[in-house]
Protein backbone atom coordinates (compact mmCIF):
# COMPACT_ATOMS: atom_id res chain seq x y z
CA UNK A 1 0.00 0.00 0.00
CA UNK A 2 1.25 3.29 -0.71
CA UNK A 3 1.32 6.24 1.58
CA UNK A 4 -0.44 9.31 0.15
CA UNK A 5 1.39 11.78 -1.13
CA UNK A 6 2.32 14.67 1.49
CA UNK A 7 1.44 18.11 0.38
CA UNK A 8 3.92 20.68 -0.08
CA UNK A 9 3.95 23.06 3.49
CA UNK A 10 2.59 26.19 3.08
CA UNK A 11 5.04 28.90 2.53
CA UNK A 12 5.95 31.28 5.88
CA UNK A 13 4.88 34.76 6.08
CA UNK A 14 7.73 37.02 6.44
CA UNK A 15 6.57 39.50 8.85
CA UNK A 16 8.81 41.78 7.61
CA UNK A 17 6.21 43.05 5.02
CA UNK A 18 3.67 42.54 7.15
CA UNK A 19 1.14 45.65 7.42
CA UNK A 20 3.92 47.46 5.38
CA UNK A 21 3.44 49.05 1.90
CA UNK A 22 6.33 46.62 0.48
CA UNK A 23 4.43 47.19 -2.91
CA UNK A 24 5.47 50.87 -3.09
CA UNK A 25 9.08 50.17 -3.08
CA UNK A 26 10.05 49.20 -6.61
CA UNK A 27 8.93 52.94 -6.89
CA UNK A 28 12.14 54.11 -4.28
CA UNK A 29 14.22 51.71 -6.27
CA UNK A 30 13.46 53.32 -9.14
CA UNK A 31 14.50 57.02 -7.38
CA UNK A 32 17.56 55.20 -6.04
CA UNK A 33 18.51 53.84 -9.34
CA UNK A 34 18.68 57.13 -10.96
CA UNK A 35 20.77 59.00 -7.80
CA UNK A 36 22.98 56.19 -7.65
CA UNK A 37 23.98 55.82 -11.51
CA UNK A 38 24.54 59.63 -10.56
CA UNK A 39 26.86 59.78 -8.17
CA UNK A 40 28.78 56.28 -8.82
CA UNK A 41 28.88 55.53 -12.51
CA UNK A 42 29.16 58.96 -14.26
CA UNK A 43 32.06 60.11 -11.75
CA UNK A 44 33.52 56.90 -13.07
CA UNK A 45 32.72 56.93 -16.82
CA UNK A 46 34.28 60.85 -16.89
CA UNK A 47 37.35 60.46 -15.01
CA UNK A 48 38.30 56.79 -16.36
CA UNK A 49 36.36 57.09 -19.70
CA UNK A 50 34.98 54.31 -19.27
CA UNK A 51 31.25 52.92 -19.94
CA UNK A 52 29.57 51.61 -16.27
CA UNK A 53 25.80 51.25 -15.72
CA UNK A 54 23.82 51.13 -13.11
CA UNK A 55 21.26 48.40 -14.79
CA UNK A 56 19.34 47.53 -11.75
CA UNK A 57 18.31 48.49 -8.12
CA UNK A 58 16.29 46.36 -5.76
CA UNK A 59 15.05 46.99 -1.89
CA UNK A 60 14.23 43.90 -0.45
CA UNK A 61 13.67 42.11 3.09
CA UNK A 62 17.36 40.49 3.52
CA UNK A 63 17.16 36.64 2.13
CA UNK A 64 19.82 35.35 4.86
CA UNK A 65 19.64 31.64 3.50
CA UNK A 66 20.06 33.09 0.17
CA UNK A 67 23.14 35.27 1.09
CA UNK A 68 24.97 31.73 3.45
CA UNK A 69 24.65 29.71 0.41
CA UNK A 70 25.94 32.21 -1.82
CA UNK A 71 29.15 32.07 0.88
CA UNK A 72 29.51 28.46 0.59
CA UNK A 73 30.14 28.55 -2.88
CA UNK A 74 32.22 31.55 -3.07
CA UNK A 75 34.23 32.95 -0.51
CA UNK A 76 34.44 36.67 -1.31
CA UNK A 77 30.78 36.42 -1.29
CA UNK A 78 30.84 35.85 2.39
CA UNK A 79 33.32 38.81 2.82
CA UNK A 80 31.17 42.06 4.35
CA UNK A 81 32.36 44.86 5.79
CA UNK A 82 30.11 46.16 8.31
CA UNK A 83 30.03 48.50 11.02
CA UNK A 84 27.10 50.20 13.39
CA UNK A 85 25.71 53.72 12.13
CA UNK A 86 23.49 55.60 14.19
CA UNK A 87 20.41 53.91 13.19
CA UNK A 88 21.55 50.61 13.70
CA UNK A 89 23.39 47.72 11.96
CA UNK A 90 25.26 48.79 7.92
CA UNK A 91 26.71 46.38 6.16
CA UNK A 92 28.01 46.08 2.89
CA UNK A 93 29.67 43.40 -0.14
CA UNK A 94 30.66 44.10 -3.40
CA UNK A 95 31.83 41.96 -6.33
CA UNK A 96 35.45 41.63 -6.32
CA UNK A 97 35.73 41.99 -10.19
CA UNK A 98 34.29 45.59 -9.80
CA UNK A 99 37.20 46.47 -7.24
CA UNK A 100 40.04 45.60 -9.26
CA UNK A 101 38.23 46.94 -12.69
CA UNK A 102 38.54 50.05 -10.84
CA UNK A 103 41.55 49.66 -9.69
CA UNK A 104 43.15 48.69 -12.94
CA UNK A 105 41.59 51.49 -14.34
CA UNK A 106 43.46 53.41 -11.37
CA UNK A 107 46.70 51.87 -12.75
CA UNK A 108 45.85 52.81 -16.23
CA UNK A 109 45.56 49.41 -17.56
CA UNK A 110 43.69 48.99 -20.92
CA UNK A 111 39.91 47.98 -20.74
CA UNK A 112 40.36 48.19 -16.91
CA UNK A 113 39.39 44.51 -16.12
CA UNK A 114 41.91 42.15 -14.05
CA UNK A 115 43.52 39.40 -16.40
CA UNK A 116 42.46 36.60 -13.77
CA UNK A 117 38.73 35.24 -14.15
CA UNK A 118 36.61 35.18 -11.54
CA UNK A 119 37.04 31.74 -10.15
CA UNK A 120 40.97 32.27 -9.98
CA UNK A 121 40.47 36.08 -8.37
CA UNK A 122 38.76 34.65 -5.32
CA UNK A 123 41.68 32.77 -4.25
CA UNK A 124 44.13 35.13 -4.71
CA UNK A 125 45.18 37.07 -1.48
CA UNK A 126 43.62 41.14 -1.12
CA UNK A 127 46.42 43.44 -1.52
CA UNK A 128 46.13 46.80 0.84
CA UNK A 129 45.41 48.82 -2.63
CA UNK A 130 42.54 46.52 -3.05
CA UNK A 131 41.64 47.02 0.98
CA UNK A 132 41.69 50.67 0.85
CA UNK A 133 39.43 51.10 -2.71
CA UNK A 134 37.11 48.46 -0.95
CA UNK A 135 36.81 50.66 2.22
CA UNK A 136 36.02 54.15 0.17
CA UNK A 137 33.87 52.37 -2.65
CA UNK A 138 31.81 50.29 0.39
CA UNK A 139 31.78 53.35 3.03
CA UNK A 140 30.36 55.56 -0.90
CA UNK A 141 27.87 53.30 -1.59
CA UNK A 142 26.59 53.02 2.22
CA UNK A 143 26.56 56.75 2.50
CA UNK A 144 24.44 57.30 -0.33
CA UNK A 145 22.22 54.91 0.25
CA UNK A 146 21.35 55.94 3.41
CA UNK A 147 21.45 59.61 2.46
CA UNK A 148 19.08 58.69 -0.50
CA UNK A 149 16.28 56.29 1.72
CA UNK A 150 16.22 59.59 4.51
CA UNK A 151 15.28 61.95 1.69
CA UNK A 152 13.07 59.62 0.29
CA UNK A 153 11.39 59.33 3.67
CA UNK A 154 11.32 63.08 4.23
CA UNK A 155 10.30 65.60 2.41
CA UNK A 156 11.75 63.95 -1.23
CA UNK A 157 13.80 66.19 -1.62
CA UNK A 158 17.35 65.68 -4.11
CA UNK A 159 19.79 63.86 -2.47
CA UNK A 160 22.31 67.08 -2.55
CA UNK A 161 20.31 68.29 -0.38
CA UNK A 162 20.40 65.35 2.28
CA UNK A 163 22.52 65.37 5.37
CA UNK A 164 25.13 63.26 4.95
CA UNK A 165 25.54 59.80 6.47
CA UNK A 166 28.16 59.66 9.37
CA UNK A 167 29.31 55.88 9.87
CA UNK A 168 31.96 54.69 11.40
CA UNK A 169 34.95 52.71 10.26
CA UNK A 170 33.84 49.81 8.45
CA UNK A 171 35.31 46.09 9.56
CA UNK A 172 35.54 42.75 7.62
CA UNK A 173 34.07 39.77 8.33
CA UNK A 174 30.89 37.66 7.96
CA UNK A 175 27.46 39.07 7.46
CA UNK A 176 26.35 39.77 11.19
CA UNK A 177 23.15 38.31 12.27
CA UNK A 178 22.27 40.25 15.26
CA UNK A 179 19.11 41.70 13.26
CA UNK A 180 16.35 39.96 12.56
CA UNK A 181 14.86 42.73 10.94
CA UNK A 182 17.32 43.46 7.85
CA UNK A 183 16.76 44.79 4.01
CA UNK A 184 19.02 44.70 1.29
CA UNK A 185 19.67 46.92 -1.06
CA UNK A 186 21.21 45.04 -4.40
CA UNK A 187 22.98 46.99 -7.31
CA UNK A 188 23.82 45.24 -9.93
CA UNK A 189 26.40 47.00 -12.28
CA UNK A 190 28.04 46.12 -16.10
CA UNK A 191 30.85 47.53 -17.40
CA UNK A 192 30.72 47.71 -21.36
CA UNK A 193 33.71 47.65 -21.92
CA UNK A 194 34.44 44.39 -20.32
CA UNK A 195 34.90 41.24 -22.13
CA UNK A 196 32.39 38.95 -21.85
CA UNK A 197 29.81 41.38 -20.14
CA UNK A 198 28.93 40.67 -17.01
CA UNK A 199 26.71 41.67 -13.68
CA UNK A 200 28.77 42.89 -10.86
CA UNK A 201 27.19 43.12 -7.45
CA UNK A 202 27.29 46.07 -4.86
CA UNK A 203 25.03 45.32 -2.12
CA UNK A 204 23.95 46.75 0.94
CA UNK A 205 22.27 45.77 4.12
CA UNK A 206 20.43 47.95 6.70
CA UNK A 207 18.78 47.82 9.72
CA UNK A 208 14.80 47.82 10.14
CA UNK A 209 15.22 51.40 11.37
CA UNK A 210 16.28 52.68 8.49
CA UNK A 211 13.50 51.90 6.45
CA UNK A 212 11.00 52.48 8.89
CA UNK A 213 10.73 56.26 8.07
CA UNK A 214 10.29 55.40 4.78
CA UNK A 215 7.56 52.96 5.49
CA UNK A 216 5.45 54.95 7.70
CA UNK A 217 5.37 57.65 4.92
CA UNK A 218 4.48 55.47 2.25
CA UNK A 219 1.72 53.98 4.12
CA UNK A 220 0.71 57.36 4.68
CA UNK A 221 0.79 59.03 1.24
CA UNK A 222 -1.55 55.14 -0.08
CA UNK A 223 -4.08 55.67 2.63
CA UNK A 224 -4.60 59.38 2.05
CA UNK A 225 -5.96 62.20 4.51
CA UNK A 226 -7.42 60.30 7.53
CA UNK A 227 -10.79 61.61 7.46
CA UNK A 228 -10.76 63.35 11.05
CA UNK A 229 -8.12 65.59 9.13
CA UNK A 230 -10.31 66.70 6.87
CA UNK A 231 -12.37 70.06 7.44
CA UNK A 232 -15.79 69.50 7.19
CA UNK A 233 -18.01 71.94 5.51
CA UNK A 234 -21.33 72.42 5.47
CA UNK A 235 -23.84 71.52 2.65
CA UNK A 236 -23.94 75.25 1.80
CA UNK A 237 -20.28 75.71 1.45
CA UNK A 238 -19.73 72.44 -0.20
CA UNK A 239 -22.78 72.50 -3.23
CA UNK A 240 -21.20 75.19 -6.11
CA UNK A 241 -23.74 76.21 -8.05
CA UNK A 242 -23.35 78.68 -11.69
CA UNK A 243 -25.10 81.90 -11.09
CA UNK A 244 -26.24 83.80 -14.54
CA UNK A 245 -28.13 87.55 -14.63
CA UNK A 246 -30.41 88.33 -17.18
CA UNK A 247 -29.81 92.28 -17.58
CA UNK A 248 -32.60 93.09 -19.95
CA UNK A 249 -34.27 91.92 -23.33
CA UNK A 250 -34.63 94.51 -26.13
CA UNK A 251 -37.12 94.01 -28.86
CA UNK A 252 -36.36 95.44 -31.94
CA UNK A 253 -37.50 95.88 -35.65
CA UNK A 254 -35.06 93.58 -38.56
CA UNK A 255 -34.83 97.02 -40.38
CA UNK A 256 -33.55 98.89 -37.44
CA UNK A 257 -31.55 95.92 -36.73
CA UNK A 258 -30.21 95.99 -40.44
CA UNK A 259 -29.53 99.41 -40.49
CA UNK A 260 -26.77 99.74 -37.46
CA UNK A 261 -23.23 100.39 -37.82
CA UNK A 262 -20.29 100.80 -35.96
CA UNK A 263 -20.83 103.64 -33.03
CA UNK A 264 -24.18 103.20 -33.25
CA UNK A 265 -25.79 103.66 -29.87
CA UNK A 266 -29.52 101.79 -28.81
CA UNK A 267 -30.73 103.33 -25.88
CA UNK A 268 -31.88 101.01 -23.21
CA UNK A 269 -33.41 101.77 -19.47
CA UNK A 270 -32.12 98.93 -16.84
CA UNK A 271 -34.58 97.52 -15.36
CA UNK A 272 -34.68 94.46 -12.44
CA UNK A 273 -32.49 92.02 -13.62
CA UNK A 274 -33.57 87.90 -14.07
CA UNK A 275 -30.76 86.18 -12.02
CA UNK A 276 -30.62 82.24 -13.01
CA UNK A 277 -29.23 79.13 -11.19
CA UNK A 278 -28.29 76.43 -13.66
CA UNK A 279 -30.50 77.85 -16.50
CA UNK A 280 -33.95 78.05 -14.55
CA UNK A 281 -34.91 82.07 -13.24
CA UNK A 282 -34.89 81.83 -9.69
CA UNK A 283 -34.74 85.50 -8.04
CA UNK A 284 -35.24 89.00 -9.16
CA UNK A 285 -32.64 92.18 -8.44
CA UNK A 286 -32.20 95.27 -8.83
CA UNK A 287 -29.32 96.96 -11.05
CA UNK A 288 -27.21 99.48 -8.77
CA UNK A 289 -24.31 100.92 -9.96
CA UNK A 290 -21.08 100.37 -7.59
CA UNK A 291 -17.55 102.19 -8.71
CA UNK A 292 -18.22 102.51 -11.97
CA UNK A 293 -19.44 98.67 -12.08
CA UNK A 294 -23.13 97.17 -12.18
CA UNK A 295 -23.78 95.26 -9.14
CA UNK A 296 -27.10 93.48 -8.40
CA UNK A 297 -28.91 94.08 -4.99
CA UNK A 298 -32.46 93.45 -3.49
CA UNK A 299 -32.94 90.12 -4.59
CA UNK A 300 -36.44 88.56 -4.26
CA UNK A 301 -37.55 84.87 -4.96
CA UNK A 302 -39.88 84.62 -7.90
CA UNK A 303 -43.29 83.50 -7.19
């Protein structure tokens, strides 16, 4: 006899996006993605004339099972430098291959890519050049990231016009797991004039903190005014109606008509005026002359 086959478990809510407006954030990606390709890649394209792009830009809850398997089967991808900003826990890995790009770009070496692939680069031992382009381009990309998520949670305003990001001195090891509530921001680069073209990595991971400003005003701006906020006017204020006055009607022959020409003056006598409310008469008033203007007064319901 055979046993029945087990069904699949369901799938655990993260409550990381829990209540939250996750759904809005492709939209901050998008914001990110431009700032970023900003301040990174066109620095970079003008001083080494070269050809980077900033292709993509995701903001994420941090996969941490995705991120330890990664490490198992490369080691640089467990490498993270990481250090505790005043919001909480920053932490940050990028692609080897981008680092020395740059640097050989540094060094003036044609196309700017190391002559070692990828599989042979991870072994090799990091030189202090390497360290210290690591430390600025990982403390860079932190900076603006963070500088770019507090605008965005703010007032939205450009990112020049952000405070800056103070962190402190960023250390290498393993990606720390004292948070339970982490996001990751994931850049994925190319360089064009690499050979074959390939995705490079810059990512960085933040505290719950720091996106919970950015949260709250999401959820804010999708649910709207809360209703207690809004001023309440009466019926009277609220219901516009389009008010028309009917100054006079003048009955006159076709040959007088006919005969009029420019200058001509028809003498009329204002009398009460037919004021209208959506194209039915509704009051009468009188015609009053007010600083050199006509002005109706005395109204009086029609019967």
């Amino acid at each position: 006899m055979t046993s029945p086959a087990l069904s699949p478990r369901p799938a655990a809510l993260d409550t990381r996006s829990l209540g939250r407006p996750v759904h809005l954030l492709p939209r901050v990606a998008v914001r990110l993605r431009e700032t970023l390709h900003r301040q990174l890649c066109l620095p970079w394209n003008r001083r080494y004339h070269a050809h980077y792009d900033l292709r993509e830009v995701s903001l994420q809850p941090l996969d941490r099972a995705a991120r330890e398997a990664e490490a198992l089967m490369d080691p640089d991808a467990g490498r993270w430098l990481h250090a505790m900003g005043p919001s909480g826990l920053v932490a940050c890995r990028i692609d080897r291959a981008l680092v020395n790009g740059l640097m050989a770009r540094r060094l003036g070496l044609a196309g700017g890519q190391p002559e070692q692939p990828s599989a042979e680069l991870s072994t090799l031992p990091m030189t202090a050049t390497e360290e210290r382009l690591l430390q600025a381009l990982a403390r860079q990309g932190c900076q603006l990231t963070l500088q770019e998520l507090a605008s965005a949670a703010s007032s939205g305003a450009d990112l020049d016009e952000a405070p800056a990001a103070e962190l402190p001195p960023l250390q290498i090891g393993g990606l720390p797991t004292n948070s339970t509530d982490a996001w990751e921001v994931t850049l994925l680069l190319r360089d064009a004039d690499a050979r074959p073209e390939r995705d490079m990595s810059l990512r960085v991971v933040l505290d719950g903190a720091y996106l919970t400003p950015l949260l709250r005003r999401l959820a804010a701006q999708h649910r709207g005014p809360a209703r207690s906020a809004v001023a309440v006017q009466p019926l009277s204020r609220r219901l516009t109606l389009k008010l028309q006055a009917r100054l006079l009607e003048q009955e006159m022959a076709l040959g007088a008509l006919l005969d009029l020409t420019p200058g001509a003056l028809i003498p009329i006598h204002l009398a009460d005026a037919t004021v209208l409310v959506e194209g039915s008469p509704l009051m009468r008033a009188a015609v009053a002359e007010h600083h050199g203007k006509l002005c109706l007064t005395s109204f009086e319901d029609l019967e």
